[in-house]
N, C-alpha and C. Protein backbone atom coordinates (compact mmCIF):
# COMPACT_ATOMS: atom_id res chain seq x y z
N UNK A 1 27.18 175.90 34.50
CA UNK A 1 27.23 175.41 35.86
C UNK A 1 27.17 173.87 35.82
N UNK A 2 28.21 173.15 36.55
CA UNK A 2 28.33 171.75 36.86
C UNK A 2 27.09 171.39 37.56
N UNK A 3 26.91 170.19 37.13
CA UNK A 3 25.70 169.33 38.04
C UNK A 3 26.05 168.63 39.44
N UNK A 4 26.56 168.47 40.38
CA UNK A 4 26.90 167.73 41.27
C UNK A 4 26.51 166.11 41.08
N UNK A 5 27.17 165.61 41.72
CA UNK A 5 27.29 163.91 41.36
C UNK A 5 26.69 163.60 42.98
N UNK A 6 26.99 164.33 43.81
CA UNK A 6 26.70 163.63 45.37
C UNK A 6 24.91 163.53 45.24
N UNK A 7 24.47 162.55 45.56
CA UNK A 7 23.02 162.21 46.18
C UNK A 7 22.83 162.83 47.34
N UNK A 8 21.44 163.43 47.84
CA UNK A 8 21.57 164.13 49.02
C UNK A 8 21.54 162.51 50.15
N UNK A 9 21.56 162.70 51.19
CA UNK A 9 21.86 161.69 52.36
C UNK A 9 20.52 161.24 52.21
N UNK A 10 19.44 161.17 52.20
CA UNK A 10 18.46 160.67 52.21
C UNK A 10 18.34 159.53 50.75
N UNK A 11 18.19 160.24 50.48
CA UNK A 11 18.09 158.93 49.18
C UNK A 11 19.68 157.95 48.85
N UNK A 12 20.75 158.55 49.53
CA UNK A 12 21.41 157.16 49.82
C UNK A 12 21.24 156.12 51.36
N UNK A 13 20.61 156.73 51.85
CA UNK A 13 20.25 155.92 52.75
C UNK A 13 19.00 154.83 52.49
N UNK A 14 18.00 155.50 51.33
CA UNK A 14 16.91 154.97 51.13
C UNK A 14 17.57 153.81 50.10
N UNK A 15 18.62 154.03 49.22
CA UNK A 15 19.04 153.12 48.27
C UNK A 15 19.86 151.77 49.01
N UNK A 16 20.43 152.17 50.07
CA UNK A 16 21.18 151.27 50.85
C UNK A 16 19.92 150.32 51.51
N UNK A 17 19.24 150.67 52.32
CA UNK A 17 18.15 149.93 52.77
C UNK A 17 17.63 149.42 51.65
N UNK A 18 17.03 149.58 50.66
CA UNK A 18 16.90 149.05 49.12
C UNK A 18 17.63 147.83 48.71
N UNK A 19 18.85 148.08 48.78
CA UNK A 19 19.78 147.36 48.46
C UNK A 19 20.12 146.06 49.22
N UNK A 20 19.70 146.13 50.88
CA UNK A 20 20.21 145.42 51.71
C UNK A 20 19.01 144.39 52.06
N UNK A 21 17.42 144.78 51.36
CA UNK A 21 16.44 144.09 51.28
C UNK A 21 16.44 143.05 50.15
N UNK A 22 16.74 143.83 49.47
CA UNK A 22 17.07 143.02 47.78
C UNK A 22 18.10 141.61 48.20
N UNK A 23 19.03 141.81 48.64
CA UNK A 23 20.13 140.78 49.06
C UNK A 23 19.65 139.91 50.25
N UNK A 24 19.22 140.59 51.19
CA UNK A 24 18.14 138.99 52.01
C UNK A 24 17.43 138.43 51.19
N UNK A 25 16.57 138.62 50.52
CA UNK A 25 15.69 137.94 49.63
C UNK A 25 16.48 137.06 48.73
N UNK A 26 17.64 137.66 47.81
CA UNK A 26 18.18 136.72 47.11
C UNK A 26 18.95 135.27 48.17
N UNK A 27 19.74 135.70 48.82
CA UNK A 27 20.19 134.61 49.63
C UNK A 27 19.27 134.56 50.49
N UNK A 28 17.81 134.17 51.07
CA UNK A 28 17.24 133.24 51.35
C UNK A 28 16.67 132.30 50.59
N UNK A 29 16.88 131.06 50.99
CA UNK A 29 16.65 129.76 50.06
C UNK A 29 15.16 129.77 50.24
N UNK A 30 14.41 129.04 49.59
CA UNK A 30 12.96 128.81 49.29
C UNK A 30 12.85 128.02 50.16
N UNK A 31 11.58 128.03 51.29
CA UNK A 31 11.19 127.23 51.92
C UNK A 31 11.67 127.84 53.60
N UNK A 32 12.61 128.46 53.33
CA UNK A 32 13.49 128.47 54.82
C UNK A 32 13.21 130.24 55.83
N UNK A 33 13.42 129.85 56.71
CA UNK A 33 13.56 131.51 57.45
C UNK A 33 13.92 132.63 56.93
N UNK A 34 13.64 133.52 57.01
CA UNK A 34 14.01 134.83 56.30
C UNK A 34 15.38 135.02 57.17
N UNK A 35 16.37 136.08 56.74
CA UNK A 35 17.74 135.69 57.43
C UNK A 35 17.16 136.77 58.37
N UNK A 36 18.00 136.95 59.57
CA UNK A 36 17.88 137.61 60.75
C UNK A 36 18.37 138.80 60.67
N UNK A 37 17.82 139.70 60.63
CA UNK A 37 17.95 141.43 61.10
C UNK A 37 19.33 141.53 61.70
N UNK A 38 19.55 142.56 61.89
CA UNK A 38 20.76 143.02 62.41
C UNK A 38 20.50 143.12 64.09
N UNK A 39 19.33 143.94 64.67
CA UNK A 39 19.02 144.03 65.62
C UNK A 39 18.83 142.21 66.27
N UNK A 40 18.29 140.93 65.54
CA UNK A 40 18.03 140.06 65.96
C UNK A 40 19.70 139.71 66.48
N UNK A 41 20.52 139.73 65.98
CA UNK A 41 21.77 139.08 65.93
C UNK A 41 22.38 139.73 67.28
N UNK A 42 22.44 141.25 67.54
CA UNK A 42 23.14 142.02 68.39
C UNK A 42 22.42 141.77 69.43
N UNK A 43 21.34 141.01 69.68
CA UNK A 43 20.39 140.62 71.03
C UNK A 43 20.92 139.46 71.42
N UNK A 44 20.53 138.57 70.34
CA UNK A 44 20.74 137.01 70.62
C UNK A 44 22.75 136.77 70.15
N UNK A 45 23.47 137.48 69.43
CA UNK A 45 24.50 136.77 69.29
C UNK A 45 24.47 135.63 67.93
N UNK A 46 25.67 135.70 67.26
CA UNK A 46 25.42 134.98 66.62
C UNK A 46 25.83 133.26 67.03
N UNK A 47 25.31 132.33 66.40
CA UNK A 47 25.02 130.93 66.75
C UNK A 47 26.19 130.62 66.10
N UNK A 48 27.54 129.85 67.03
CA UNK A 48 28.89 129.82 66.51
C UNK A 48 28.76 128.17 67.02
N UNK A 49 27.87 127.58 67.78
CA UNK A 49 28.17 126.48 67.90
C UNK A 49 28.91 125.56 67.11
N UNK A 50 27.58 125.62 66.38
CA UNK A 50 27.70 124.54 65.34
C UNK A 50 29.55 124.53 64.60
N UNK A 51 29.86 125.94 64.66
CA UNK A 51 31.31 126.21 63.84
C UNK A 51 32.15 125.62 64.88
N UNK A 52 31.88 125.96 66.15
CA UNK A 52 32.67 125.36 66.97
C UNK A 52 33.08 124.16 67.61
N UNK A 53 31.93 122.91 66.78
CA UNK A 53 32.15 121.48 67.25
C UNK A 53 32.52 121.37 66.42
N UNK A 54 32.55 121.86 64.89
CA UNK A 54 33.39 121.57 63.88
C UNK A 54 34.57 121.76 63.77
N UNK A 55 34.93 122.37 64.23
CA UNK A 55 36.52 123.15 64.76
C UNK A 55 37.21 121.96 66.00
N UNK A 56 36.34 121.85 66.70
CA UNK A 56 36.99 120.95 67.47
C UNK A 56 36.92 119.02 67.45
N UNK A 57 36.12 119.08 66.27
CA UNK A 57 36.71 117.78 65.31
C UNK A 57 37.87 117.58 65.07
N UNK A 58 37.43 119.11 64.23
CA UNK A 58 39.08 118.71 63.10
C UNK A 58 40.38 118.81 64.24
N UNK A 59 40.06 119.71 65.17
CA UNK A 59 41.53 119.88 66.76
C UNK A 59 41.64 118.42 66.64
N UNK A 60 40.59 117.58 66.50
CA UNK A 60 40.65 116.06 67.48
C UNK A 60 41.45 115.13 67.02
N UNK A 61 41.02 115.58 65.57
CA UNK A 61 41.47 114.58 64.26
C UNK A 61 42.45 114.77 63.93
N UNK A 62 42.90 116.19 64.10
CA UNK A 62 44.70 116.35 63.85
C UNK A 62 45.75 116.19 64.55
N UNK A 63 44.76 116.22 65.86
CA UNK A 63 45.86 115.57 67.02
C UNK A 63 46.10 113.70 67.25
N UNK A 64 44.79 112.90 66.41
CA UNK A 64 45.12 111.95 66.53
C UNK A 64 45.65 111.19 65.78
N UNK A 65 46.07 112.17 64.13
CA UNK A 65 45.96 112.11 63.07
C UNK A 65 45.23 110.89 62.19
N UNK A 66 43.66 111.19 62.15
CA UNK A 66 42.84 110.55 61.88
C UNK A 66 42.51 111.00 60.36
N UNK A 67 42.65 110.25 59.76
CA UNK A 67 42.15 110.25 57.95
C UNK A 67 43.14 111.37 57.59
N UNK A 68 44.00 111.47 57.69
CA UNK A 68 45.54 112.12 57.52
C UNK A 68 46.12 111.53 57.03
N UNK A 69 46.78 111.23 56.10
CA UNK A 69 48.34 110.51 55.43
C UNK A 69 49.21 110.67 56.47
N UNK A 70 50.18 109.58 56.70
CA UNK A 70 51.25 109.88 57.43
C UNK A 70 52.06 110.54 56.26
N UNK A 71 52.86 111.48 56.96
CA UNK A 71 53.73 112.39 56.17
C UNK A 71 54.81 111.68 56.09
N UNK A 72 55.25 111.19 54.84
CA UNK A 72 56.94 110.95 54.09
C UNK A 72 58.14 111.67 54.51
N UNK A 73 58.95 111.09 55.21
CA UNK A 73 60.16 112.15 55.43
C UNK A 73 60.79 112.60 54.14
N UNK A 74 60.99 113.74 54.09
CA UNK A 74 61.50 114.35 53.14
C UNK A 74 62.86 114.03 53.20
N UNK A 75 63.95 113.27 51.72
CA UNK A 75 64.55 112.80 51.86
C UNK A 75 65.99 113.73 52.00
N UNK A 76 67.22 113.60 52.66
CA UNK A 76 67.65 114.54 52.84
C UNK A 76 68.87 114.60 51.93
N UNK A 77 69.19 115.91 51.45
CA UNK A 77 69.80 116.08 50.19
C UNK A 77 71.23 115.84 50.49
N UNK A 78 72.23 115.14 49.24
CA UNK A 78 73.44 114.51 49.33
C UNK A 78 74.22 116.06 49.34
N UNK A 79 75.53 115.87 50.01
CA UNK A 79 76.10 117.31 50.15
C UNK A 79 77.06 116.93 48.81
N UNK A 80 76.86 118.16 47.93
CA UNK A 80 78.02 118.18 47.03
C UNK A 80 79.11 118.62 47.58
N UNK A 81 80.18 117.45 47.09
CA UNK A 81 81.26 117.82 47.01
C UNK A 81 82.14 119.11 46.66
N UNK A 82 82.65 120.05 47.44
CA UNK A 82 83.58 121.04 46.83
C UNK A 82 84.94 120.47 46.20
N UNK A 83 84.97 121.41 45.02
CA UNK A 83 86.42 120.71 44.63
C UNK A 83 87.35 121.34 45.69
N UNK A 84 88.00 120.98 45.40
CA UNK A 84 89.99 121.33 46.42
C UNK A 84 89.89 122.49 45.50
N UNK A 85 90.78 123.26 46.12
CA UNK A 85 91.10 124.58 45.21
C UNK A 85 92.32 123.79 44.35
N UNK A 86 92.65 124.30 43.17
CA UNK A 86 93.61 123.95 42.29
C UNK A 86 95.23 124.33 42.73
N UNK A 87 96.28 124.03 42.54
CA UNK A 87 97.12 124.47 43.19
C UNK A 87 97.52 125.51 42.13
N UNK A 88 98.27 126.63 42.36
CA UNK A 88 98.79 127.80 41.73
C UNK A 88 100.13 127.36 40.90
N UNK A 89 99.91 127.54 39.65
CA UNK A 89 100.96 127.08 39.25
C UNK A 89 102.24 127.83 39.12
N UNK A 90 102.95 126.88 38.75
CA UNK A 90 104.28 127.96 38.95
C UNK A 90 104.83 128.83 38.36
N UNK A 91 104.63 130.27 38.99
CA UNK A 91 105.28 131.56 38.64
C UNK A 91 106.24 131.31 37.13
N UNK A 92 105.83 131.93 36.26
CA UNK A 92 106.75 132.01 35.17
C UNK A 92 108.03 132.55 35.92
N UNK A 93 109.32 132.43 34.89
CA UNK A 93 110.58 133.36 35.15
C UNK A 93 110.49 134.74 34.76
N UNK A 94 110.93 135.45 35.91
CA UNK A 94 110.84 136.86 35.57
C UNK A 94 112.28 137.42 34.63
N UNK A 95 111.71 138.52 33.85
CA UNK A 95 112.82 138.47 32.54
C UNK A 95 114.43 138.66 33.25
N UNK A 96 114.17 139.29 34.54
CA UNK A 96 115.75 138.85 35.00
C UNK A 96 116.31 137.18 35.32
N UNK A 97 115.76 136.55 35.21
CA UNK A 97 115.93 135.27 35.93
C UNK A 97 116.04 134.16 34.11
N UNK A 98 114.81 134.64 33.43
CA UNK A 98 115.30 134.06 32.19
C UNK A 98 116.51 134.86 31.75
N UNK A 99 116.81 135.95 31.55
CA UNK A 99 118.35 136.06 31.22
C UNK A 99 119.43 135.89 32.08
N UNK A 100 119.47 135.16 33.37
CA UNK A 100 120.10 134.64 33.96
C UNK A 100 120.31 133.18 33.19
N UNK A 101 119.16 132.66 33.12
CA UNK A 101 119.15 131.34 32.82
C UNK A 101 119.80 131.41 31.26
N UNK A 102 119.27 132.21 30.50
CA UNK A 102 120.30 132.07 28.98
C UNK A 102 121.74 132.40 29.36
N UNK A 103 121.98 133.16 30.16
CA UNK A 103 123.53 133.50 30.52
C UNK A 103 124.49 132.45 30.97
N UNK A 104 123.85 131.48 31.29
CA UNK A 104 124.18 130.28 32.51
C UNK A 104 123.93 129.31 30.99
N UNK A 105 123.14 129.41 30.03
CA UNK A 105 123.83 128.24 28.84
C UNK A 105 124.54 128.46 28.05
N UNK A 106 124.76 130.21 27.90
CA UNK A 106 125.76 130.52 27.16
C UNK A 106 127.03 130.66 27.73
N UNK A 107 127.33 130.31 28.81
CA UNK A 107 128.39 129.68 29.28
C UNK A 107 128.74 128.60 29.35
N UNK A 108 127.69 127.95 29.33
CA UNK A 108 128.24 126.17 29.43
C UNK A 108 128.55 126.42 27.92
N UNK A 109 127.98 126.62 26.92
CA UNK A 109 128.44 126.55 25.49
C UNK A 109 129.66 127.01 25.53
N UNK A 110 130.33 127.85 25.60
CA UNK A 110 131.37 128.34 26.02
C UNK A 110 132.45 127.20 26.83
N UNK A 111 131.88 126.87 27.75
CA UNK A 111 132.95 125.89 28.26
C UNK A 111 133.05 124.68 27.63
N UNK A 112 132.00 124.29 26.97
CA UNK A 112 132.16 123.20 25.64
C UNK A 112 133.04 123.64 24.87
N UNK A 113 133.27 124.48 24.44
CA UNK A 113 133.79 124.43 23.26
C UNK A 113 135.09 125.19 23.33
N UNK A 114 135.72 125.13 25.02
CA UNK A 114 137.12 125.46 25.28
C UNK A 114 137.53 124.16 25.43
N UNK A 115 136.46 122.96 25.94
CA UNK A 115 136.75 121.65 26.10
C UNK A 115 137.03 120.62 25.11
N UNK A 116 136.90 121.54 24.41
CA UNK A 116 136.16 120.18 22.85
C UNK A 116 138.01 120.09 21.64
């Protein structure tokens, strides 16, 4: 018979609370408040101020662009040239047209040499 691996619900609940005590303690710094409960937060809300004048610095500063580099125009790229298309060169003679053309010197030879 297999052993089961599941924990009954109780003792993962007891390990989670365990677990979630252990981790306030580590992230609270020495000297300072213990961090706030869950119940403290869902009463009071959490404290976003502070995030939110910081936020609206930086809105301030980017709209006035304060301690910003002015941005470099990016320089704009030269258009390459396309070549021209090449022109098509000219059609060889088709074998009727070269034996036209030998036919047409073996006649002039011919008329040379009725002339000669």
């Amino acid at each position: 018979m297999t052993r089961s691996l599941v924990a009954p619900e109780t003792i993962l609940k007891l390990r989670k609370r365990f677990l979630t005590c252990l981790l306030s303690l580590m992230l609270a710094a020495a000297g300072t408040a213990p961090l706030a409960t869950r119940a403290q937060i869902n009463q009071t809300g959490p404290d976003y101020s502070a995030l939110s004048a910081k936020a609206d610095k930086l809105d301030i500063a980017a709209a006035m662009n304060v301690g910003l580099p002015t941005p470099t125009p990016s320089p704009t790229p030269t258009p390459i040239p396309t070549p021209s298309p090449t022109p098509s060169p000219t059609p060889l003679p088709t074998p009727a047209t070269a034996a036209g053309f030998f036919d047409d010197f073996d006649d002039n030879a011919r008329d040379a040499a009725k002339w000669s």
